[in-house]
Protein backbone atom coordinates (compact mmCIF):
# COMPACT_ATOMS: atom_id res chain seq x y z
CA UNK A 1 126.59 90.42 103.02
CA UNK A 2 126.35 93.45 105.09
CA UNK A 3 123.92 95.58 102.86
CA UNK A 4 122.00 92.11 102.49
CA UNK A 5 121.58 92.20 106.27
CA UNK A 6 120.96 95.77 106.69
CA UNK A 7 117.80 95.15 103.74
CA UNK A 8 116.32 92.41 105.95
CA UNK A 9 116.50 94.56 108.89
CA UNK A 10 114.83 96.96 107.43
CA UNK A 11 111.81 94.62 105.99
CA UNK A 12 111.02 93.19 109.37
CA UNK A 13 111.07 96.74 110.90
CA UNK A 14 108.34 97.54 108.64
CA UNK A 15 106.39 94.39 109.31
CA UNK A 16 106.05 94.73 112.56
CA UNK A 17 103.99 98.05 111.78
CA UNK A 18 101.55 95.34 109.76
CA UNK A 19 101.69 92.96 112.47
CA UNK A 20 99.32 95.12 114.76
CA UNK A 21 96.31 95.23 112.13
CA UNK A 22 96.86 91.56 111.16
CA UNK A 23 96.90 90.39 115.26
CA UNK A 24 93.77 92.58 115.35
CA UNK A 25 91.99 90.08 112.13
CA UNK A 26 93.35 87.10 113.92
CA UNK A 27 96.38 86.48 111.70
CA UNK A 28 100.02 87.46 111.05
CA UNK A 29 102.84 87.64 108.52
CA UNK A 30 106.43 85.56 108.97
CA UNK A 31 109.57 86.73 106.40
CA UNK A 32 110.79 83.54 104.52
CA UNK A 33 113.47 85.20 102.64
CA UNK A 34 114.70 88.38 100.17
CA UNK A 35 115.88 87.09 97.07
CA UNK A 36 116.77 89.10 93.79
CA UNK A 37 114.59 91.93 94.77
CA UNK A 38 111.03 89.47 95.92
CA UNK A 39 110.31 89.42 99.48
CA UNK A 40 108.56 86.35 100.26
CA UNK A 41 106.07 86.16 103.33
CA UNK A 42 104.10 83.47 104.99
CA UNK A 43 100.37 84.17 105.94
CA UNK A 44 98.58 82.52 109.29
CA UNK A 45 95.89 82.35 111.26
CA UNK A 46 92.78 84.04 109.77
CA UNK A 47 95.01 85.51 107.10
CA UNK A 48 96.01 81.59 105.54
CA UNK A 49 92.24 81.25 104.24
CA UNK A 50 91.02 85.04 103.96
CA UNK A 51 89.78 85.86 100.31
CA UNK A 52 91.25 89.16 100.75
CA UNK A 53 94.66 88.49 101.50
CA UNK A 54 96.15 89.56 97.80
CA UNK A 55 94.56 92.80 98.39
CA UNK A 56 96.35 93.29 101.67
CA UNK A 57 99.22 91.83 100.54
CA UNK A 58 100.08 93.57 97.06
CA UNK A 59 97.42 96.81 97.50
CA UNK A 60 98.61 97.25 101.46
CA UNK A 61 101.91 95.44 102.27
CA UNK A 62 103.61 95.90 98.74
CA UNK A 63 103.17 98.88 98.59
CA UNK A 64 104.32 99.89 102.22
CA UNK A 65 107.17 98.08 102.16
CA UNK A 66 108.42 98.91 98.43
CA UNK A 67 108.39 102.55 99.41
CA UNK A 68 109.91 102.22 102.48
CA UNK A 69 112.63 99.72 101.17
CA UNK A 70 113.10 100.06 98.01
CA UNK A 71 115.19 97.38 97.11
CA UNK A 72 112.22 95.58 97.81
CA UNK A 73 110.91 95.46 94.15
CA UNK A 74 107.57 92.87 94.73
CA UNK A 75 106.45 91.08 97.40
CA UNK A 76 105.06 87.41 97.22
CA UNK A 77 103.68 85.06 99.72
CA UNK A 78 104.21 81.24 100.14
């Protein structure tokens, strides 16, 4: 339970380094939950109807996070 915190600790330091260029599109990120290695993340504001959003997500906050965390083995949103 411990390590599981210490993992999700981790993941939200490192989205609130995204959370200043999202804020500056109009949108942000919220962490639903870590589960078997997926990190699943909620999209708002501009980001909920951008057309880019799977690049940012899996070419910009995949890979940022799965480097820095490496538990982290994909990240999906929801």
């Amino acid at each position: 339970m411990k390590k599981e915190k210490d993992v999700e600790t981790r993941i939200k330091s490192e989205l609130k380094k995204i959370e200043p260029f999202l804020a500056s599109e109009g949108g942000f990120v919220t962490y639903e939950k870590f589960e078997d290695g997926i990190l699943y993340l909620r999209f708002g504001g501009a980001c909920e109807d951008c057309s880019l959003i799977d690049y940012t997500l899996k070419d910009g906050i995949e890979q940022l996070i799965c480097s820095e965390v490496p538990e982290v083995k994909e990240v999906r949103k929801v």
